[in-house]
Protein backbone atom coordinates (compact mmCIF):
# COMPACT_ATOMS: atom_id res chain seq x y z
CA UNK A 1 69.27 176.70 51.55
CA UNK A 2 70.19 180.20 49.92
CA UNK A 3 66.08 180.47 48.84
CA UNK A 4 65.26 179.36 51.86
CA UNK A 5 67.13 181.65 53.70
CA UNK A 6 66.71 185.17 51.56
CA UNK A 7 62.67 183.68 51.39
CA UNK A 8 63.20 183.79 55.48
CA UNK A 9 64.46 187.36 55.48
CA UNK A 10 61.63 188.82 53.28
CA UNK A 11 59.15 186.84 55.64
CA UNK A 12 60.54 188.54 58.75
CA UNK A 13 60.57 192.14 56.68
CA UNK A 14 57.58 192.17 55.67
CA UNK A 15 55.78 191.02 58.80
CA UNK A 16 58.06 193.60 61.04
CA UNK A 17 56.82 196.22 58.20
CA UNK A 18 53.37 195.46 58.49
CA UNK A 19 53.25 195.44 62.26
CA UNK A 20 54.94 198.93 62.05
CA UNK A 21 51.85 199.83 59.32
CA UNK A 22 49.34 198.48 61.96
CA UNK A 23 50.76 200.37 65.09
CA UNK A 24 51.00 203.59 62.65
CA UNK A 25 54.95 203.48 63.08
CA UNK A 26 54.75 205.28 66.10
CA UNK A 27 53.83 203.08 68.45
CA UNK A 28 56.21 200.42 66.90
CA UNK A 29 59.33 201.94 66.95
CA UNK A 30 61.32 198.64 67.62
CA UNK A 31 60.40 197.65 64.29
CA UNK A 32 63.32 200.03 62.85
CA UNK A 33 65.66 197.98 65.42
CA UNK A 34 64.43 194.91 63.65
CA UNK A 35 64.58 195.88 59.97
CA UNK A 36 68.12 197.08 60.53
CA UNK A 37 69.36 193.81 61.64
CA UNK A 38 67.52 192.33 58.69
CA UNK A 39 69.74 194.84 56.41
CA UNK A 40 72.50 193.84 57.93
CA UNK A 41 72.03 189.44 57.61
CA UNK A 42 70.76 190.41 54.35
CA UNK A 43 74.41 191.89 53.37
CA UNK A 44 76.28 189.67 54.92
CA UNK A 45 74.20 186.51 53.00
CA UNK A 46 75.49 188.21 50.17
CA UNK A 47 78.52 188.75 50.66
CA UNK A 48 78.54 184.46 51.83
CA UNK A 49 76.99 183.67 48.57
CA UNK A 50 79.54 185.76 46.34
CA UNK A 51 82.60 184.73 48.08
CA UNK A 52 85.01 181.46 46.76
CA UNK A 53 86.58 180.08 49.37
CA UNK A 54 84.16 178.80 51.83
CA UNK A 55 81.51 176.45 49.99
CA UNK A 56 79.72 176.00 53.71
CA UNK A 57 79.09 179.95 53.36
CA UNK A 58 78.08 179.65 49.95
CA UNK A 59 75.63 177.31 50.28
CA UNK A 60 74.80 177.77 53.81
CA UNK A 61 74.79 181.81 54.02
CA UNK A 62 74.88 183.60 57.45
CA UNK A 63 73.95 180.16 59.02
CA UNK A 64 77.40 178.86 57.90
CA UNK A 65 79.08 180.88 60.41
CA UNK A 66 77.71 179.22 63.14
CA UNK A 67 80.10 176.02 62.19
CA UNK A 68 82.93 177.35 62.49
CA UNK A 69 82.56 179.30 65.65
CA UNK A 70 81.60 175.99 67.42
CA UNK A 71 84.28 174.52 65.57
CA UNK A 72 86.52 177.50 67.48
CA UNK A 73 85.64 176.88 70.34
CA UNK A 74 85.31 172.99 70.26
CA UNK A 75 88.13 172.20 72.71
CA UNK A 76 86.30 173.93 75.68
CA UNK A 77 82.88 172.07 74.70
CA UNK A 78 84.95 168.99 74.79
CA UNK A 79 86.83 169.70 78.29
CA UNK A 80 84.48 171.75 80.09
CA UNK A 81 81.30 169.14 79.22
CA UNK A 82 82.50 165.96 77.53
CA UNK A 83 85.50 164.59 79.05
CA UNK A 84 85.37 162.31 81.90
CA UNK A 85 87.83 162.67 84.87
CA UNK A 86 89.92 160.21 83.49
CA UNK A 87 90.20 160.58 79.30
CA UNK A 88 91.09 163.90 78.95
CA UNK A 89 94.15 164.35 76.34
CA UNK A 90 96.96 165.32 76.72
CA UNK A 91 96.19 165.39 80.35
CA UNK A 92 93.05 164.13 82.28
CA UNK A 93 90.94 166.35 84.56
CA UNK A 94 92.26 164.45 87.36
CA UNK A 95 95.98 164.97 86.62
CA UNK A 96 95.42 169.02 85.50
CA UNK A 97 93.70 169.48 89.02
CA UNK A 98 96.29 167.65 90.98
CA UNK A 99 98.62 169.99 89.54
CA UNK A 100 96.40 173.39 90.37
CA UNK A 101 95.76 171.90 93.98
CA UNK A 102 99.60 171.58 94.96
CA UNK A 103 100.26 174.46 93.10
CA UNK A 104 97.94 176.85 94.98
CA UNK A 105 99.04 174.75 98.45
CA UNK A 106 95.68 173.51 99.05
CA UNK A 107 94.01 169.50 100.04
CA UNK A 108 95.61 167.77 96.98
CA UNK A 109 93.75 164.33 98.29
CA UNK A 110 91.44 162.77 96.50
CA UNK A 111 87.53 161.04 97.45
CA UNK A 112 85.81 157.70 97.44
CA UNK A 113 88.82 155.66 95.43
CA UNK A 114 90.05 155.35 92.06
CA UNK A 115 87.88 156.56 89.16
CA UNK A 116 90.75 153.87 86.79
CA UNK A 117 89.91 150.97 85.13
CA UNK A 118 92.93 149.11 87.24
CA UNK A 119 92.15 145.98 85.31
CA UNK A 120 93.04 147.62 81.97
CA UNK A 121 96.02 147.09 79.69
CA UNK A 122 97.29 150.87 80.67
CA UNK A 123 97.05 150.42 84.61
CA UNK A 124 100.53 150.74 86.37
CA UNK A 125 100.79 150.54 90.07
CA UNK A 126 103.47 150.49 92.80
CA UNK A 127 104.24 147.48 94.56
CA UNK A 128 104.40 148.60 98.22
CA UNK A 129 106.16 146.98 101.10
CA UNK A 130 104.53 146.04 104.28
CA UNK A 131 107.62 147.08 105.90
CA UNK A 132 107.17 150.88 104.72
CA UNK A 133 109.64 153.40 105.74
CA UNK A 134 109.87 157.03 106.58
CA UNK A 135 112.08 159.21 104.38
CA UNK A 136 113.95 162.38 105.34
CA UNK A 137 115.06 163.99 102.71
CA UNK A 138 112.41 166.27 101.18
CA UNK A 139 114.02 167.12 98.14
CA UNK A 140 115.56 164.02 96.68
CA UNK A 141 119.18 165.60 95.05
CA UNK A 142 121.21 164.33 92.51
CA UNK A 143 124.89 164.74 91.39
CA UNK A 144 125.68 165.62 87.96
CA UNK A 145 129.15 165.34 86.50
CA UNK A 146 131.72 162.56 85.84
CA UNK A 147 135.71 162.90 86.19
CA UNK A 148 135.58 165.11 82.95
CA UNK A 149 133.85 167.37 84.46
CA UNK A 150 135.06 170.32 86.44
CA UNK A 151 131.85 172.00 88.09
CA UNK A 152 129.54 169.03 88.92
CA UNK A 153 125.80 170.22 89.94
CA UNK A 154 123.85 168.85 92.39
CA UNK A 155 120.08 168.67 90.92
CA UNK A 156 116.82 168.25 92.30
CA UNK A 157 115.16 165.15 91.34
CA UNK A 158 112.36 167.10 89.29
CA UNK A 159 112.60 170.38 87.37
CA UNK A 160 111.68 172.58 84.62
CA UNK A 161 111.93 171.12 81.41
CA UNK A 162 113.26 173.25 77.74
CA UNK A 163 110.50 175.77 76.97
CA UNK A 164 111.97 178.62 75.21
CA UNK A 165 110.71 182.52 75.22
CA UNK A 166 108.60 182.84 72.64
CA UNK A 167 106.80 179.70 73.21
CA UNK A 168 105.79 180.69 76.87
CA UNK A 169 105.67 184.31 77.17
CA UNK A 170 108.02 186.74 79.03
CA UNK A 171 105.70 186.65 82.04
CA UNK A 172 105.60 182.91 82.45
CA UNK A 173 109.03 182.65 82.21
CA UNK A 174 109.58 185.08 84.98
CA UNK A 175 107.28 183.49 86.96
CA UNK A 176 108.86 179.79 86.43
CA UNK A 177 112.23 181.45 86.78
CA UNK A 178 111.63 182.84 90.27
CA UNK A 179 109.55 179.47 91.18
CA UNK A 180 113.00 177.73 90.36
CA UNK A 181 114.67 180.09 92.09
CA UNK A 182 112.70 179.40 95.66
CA UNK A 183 112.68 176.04 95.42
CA UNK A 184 116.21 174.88 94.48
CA UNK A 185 115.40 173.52 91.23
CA UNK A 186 116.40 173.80 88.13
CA UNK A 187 115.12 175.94 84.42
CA UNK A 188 115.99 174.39 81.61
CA UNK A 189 115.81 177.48 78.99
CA UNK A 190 114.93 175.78 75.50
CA UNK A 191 116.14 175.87 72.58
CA UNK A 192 114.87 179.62 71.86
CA UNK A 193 118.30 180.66 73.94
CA UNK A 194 118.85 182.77 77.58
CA UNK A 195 116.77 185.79 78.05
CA UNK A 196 116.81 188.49 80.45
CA UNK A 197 113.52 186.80 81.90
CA UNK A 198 115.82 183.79 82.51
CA UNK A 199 117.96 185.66 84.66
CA UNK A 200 115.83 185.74 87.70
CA UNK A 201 118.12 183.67 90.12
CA UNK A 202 117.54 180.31 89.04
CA UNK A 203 120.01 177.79 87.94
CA UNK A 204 119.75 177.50 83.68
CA UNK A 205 120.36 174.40 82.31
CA UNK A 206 121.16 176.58 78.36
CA UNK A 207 119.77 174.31 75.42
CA UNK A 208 121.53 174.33 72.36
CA UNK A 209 119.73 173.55 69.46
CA UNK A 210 120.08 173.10 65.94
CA UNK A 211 119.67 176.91 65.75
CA UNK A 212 122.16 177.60 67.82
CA UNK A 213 120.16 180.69 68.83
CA UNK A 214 122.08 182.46 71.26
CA UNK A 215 125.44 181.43 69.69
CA UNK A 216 124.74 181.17 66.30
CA UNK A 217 126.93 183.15 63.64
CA UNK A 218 126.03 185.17 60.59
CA UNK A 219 125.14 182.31 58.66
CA UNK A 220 123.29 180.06 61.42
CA UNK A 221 125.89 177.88 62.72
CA UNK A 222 127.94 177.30 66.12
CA UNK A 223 129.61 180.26 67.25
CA UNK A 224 132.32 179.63 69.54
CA UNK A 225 133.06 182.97 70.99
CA UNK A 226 129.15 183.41 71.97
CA UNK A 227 128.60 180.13 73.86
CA UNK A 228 131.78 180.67 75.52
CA UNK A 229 130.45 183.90 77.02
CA UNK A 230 127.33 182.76 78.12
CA UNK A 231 128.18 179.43 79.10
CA UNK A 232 130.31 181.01 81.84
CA UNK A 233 127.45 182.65 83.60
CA UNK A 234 127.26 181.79 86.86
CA UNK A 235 123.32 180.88 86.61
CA UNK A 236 124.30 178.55 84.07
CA UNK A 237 125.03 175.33 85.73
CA UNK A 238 124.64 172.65 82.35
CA UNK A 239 124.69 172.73 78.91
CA UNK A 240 122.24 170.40 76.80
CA UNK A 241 122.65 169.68 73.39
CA UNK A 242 119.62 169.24 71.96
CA UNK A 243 119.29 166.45 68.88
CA UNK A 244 115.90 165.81 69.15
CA UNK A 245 112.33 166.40 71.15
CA UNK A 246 110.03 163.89 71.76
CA UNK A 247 107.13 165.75 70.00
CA UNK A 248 108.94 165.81 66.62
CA UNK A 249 111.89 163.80 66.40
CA UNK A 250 113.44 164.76 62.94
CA UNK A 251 111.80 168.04 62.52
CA UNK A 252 113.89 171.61 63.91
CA UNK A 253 111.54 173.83 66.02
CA UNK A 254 108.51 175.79 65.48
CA UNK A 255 107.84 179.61 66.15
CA UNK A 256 104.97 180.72 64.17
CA UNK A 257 105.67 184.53 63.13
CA UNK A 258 102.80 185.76 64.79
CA UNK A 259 105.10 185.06 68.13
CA UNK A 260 108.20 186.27 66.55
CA UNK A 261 108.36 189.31 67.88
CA UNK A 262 111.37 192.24 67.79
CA UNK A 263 112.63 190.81 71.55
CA UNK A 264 112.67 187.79 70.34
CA UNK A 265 113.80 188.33 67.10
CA UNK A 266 116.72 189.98 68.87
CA UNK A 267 117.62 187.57 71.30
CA UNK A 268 117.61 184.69 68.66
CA UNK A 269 118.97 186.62 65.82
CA UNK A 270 116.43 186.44 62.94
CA UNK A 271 114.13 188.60 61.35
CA UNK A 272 111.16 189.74 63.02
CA UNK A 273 107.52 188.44 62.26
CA UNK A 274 109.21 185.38 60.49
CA UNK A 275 108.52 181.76 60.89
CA UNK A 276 111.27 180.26 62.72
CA UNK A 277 111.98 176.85 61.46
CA UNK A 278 115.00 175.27 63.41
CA UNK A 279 116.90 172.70 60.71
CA UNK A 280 115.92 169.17 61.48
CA UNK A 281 119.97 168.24 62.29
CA UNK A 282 122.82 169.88 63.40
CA UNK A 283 125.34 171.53 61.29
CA UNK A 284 127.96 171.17 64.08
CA UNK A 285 128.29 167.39 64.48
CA UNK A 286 126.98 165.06 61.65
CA UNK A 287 127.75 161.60 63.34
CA UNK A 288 128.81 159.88 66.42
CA UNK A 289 132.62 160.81 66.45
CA UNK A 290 131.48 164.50 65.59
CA UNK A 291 128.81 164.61 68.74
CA UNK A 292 131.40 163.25 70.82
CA UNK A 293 134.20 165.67 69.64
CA UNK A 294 131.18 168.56 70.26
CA UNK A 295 130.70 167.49 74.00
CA UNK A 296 134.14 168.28 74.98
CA UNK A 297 134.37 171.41 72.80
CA UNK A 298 131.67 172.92 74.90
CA UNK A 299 132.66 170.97 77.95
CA UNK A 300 136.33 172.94 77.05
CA UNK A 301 134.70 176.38 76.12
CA UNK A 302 131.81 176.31 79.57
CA UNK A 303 134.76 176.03 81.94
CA UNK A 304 134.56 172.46 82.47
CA UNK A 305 129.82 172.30 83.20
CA UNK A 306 128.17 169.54 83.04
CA UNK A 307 127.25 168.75 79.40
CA UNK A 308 124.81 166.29 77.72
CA UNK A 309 122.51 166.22 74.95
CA UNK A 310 118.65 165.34 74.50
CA UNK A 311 117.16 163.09 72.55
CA UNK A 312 113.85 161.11 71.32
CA UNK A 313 114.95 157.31 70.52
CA UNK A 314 114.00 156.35 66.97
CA UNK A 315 116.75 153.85 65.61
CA UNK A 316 118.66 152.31 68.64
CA UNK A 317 121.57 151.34 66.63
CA UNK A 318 122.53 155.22 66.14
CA UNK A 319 122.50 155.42 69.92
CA UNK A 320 124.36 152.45 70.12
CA UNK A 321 126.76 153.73 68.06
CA UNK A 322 127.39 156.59 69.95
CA UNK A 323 128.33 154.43 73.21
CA UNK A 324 130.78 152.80 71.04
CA UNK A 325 132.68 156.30 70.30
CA UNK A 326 132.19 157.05 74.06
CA UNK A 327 134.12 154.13 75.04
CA UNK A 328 136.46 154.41 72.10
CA UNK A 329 137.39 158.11 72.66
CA UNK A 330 137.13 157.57 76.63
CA UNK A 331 134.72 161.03 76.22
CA UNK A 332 131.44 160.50 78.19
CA UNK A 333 128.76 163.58 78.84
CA UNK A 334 127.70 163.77 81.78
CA UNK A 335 124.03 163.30 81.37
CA UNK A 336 121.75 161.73 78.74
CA UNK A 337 117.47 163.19 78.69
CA UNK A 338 115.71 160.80 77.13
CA UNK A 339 112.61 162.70 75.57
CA UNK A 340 109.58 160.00 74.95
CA UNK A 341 107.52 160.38 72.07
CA UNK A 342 104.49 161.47 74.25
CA UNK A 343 106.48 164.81 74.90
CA UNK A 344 104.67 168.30 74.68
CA UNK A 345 105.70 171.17 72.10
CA UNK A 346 104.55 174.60 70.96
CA UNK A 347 103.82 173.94 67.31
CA UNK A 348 104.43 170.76 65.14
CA UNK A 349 103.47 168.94 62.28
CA UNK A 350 100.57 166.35 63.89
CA UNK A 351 102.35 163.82 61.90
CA UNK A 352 105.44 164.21 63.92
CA UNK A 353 103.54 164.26 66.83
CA UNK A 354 101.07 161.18 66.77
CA UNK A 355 103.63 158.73 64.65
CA UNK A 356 106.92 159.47 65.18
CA UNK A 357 109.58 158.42 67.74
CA UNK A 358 110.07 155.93 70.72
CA UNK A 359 107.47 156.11 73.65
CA UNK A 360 109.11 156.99 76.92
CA UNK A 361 109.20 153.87 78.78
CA UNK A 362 110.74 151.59 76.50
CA UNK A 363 112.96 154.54 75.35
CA UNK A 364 114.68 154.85 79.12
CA UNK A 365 114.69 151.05 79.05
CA UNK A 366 117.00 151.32 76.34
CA UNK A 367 118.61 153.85 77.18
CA UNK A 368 119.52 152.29 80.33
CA UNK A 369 120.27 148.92 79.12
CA UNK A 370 122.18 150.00 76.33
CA UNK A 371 124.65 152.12 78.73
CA UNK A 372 125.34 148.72 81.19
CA UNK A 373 126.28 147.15 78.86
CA UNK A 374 128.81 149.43 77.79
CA UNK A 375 129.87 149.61 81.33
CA UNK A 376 129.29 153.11 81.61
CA UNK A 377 126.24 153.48 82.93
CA UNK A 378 128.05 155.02 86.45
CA UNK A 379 129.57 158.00 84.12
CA UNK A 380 126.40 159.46 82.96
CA UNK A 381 122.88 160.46 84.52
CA UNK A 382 119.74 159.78 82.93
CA UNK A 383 117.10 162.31 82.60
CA UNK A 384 113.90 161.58 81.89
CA UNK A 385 111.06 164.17 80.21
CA UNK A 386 107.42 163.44 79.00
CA UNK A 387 104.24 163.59 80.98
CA UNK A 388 105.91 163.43 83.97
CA UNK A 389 103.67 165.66 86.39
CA UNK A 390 102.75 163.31 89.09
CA UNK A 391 104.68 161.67 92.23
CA UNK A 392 103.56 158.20 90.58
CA UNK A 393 105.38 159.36 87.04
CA UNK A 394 108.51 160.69 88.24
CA UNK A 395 109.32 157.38 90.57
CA UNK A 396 107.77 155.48 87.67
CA UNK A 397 110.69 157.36 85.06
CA UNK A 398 113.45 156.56 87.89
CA UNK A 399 112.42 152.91 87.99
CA UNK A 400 112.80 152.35 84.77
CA UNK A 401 116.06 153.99 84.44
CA UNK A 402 116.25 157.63 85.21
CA UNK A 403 117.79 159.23 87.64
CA UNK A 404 115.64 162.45 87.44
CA UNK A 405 112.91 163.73 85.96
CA UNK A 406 111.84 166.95 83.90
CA UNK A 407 108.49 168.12 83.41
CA UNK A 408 107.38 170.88 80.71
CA UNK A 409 103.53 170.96 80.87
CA UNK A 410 103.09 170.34 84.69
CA UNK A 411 104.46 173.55 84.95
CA UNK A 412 102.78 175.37 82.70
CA UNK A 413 99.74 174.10 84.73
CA UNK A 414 101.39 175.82 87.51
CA UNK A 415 101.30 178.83 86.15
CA UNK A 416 97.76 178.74 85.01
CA UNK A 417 97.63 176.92 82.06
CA UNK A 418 94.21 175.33 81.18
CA UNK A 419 95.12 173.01 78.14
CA UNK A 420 93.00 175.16 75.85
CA UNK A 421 95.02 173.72 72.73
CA UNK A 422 96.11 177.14 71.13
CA UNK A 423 99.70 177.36 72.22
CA UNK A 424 100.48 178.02 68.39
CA UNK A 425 98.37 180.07 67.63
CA UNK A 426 99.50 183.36 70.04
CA UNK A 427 95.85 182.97 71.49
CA UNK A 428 96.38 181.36 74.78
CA UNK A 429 93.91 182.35 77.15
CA UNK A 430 95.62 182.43 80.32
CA UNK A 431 98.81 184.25 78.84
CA UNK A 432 101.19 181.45 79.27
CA UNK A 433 101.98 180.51 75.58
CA UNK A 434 101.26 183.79 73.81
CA UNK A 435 103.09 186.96 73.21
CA UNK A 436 100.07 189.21 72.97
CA UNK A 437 100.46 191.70 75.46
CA UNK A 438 97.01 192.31 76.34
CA UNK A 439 96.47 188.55 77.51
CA UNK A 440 100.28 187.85 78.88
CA UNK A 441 99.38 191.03 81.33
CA UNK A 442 96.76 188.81 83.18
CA UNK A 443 99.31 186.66 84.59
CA UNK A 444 100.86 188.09 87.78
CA UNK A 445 104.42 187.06 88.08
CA UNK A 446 104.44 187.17 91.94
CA UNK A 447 101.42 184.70 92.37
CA UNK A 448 102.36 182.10 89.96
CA UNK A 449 106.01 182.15 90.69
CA UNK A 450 104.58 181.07 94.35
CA UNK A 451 102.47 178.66 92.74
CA UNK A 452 105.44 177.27 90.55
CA UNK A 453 107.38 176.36 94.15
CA UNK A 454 104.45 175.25 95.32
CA UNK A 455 103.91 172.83 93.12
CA UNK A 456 107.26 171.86 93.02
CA UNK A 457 107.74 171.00 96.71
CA UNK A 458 103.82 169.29 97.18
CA UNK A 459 105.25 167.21 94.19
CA UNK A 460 108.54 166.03 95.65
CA UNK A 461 106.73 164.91 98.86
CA UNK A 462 104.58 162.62 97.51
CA UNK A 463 107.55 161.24 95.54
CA UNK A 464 109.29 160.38 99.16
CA UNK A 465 105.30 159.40 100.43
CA UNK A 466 105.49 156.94 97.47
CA UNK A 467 109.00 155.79 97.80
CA UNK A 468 108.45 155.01 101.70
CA UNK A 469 105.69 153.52 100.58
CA UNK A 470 107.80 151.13 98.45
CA UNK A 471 109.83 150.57 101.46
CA UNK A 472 112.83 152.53 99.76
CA UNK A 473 114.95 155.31 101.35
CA UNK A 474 116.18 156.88 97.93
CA UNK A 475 115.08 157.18 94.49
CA UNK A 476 118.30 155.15 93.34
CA UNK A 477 117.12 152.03 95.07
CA UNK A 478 114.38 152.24 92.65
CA UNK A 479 113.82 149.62 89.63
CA UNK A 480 111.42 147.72 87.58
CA UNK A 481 110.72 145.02 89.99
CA UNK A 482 108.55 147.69 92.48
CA UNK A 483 106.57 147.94 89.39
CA UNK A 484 103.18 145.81 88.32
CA UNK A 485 100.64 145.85 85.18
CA UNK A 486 97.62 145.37 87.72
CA UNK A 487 96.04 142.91 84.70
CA UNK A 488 98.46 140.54 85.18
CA UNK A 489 100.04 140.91 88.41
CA UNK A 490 103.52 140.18 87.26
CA UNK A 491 106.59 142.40 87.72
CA UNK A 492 106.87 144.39 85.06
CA UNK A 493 110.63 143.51 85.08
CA UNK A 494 109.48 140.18 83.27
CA UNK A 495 107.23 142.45 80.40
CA UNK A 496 110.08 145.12 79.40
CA UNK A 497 113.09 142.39 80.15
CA UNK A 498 112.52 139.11 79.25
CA UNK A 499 116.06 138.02 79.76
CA UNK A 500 115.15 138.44 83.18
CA UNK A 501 112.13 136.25 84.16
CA UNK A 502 111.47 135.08 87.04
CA UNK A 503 108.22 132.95 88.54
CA UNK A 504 107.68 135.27 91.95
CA UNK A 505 104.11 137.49 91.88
């Protein structure tokens, strides 16, 4: 390929040159245009051929290149002109567009019937009631906080899942902040700690995470003085602990340097430019009795919030051991998010991601199952977070055990995310998940922070659309029976819980 190619070049040189000779050089003056971009090919083959750490280059000179800018931009060859309306990953066409049609306030129906397989293994449908009725509440509330607690919060039944600053970028955290803020709902700030682009108006629900970052001392670890101040904020309405995410169970967070910038830096209190690497546990608790003991130390230092802690399932008897110390201790948080393996994330390992940690549905089945039988399942809400961007999702979550849900990347759509696929690399287009000024200017706070309630309150209709539908008046009337695999036709109560079979389709 490399004679082929230099053989190429004198070709082209030599014929330009002797057109140039025929037309007496004047009357070819493009030629010189020509030989110059032959001079400068004919460099840059060298330079391919002389190099060591591309053998595609060395082999392949100049040509070479053209692999690896389709390679760059592979993800929008594969959304924009391979991908049906329905296979898209993470998120289908269909699903992204719902999102950008409620979010900009416009006709979110949809033509000519389902583009689903609906007899496939992965089709999930509602089982609707004749008898359907009309509901009047338009945003579905719930209350948060047992007997423990001394400021209970009434939540919406959908909100803004942990995405810290520095994974999104100051203006999309504004923008969700002040969406939030409209609409009632609650911003759940990460694990990256509060920022002043947090403190828009919204209600925070403040992550802690195995950082610690915003309360974290000298040498990384809890800082009681620190949470205590900020966890009496008024904005601050919970505290979540966070143990683990669903898109990396076992593995701390991810900022890549190029994101770490002096703000940030600041706010978490590390070194600029640096990799931020969470630790994969937390140095404050190192077993049930210790989590348990950490619940009421923060419930104790926040002025008596609502406190829980988040977590991915992986082995069920560690969770099973902590409802033992609950009912031991008589210490219960006051709300449990169940994270499902499917769950988005800035930047992990893709073993993490693809093959680690309990899906979502069988995870709040758990969950839920695990806390009856404890007898404690009145003392502590269930949140659920993964995927959940559609009406259908967040009644589906609430059926299977939640009581409300949180959604991460359904707001990011909101704001204009395109699920380009670069979040970790500080290249996203549309400014959402990037801290490079030039590209986080070209999202306008005001517009998306519209867009953000708008998405927001279209959503939470459909929910009570749906759960008429179901002939329901609330979400907590909700459970696996209204549920149906359409390949089978059975309740789905009979597939997840077998102990509870029954014979009626």
């Amino acid at each position: 390929m490399r004679k082929m190619f230099f053989g190429s070049l004198m070709l082209l040189a030599m014929l330009t040159f002797f057109l140039m000779w025929y037309f007496q050089f004047v009357q070819f003056k493009f030629g010189y245009f020509i030989l110059g971009i032959l001079v400068v090919l004919l460099l840059i083959g060298i330079y391919d051929i002389n190099q060591k750490s591309h053998a595609i280059l060395r082999n392949f000179p100049v040509i070479g290149h053209f692999r690896y800018l389709l390679e760059k931009i592979s993800p929008e060859i594969q959304q924009y002109f391979i991908e049906t309306n329905t296979d898209g990953r993470p998120f289908s066409r269909n699903l992204r567009s719902l999102v950008y049609r409620r979010a900009k306030n416009v006709n979110d129906t949809h033509p000519f019937g389902t583009q689903r397989d609906i007899n496939g293994e992965d089709y999930m449908a509602l089982r609707h009631s004749i008898y359907a009725v009309h509901t009047n509440d338009e945003d579905a509330r719930v209350m948060i906080g047992n007997e423990l607690c001394k400021q209970p919060y009434s939540a919406s039944i959908f909100n803004i899942s942990a995405m810290s600053f520095g994974s999104l970028s100051s203006n999309a955290i504004k923008a969700l902040n002040l969406g939030a803020k409209k609409g009632g709902f609650y911003h759940n700030t990460g694990e990256g700690g509060i920022s002043s682009h947090h403190r828009q108006g919204a209600d925070l629900v403040w992550q802690i995470g195995t950082g610690y970052f915003g309360c974290r001392d000298t040498h990384g670890d809890f800082d009681e003085e620190k949470f205590a101040e900020k966890a009496n904020w008024p904005e601050v309405k919970m505290i979540e602990i966070k143990i683990s995410q669903g898109a990396k169970p076992g593995h701390g967070g991810v900022l890549p340097g190029v994101k770490n910038t002096e703000e940030i830096a600041e706010i978490r209190g590390v070194a600029k430019g640096t990799t931020i690497l969470s630790p994969p546990a937390h140095s404050a608790f190192r077993n049930a009795k210790e989590l348990v003991a950490f619940v009421t130390k923060l419930r104790d230092l926040s002025g008596g919030k609502p406190i829980g802690f988040k977590l991915c399932v992986g082995r069920t008897e560690e969770f099973t051991a902590i409802c033992k110390e609950m009912v031991a201790t008589n210490v219960f948080p006051d709300f449990i998010t169940v994270d499902g393996a499917e769950g988005g994330t800035g930047a992990a390992p893709l073993e993490f991601s693809d093959s680690v940690g309990l899906p979502l549905e069988p995870a709040l089945i758990f969950v839920r199952m695990t806390l009856e039988k404890f007898q404690i399942r009145d003392k502590i809400k269930i949140i659920a977070s993964g995927k959940a961007i559609s009406a259908f999702a967040i009644l589906k979550n609430i059926a299977f055990g939640a009581d409300l849900c949180n959604s991460a990347r359904g707001f990011m759509f909101s704001v204009g995310c395109i699920q380009a696929l670069r979040c970790n690399t500080n290249e996203c287009p549309t400014g959402v998940a990037t801290q490079r000024a030039s590209l986080v200017k070209g999202l306008v706070i005001t517009d998306k922070a519209e867009r953000v309630y708008n998405f927001h309150k279209n959503t939470v209709h459909a929910v009570q659309e749906l759960l008429g539908a179901s002939g329901h008046t609330h979400t907590s009337q909700l459970s696996a029976s209204d549920l149906v695999k359409g390949d089978e036709m059975i309740k789905l109560a009979n597939r997840y819980l077998p102990d509870s079979v029954n014979t009626q389709v």
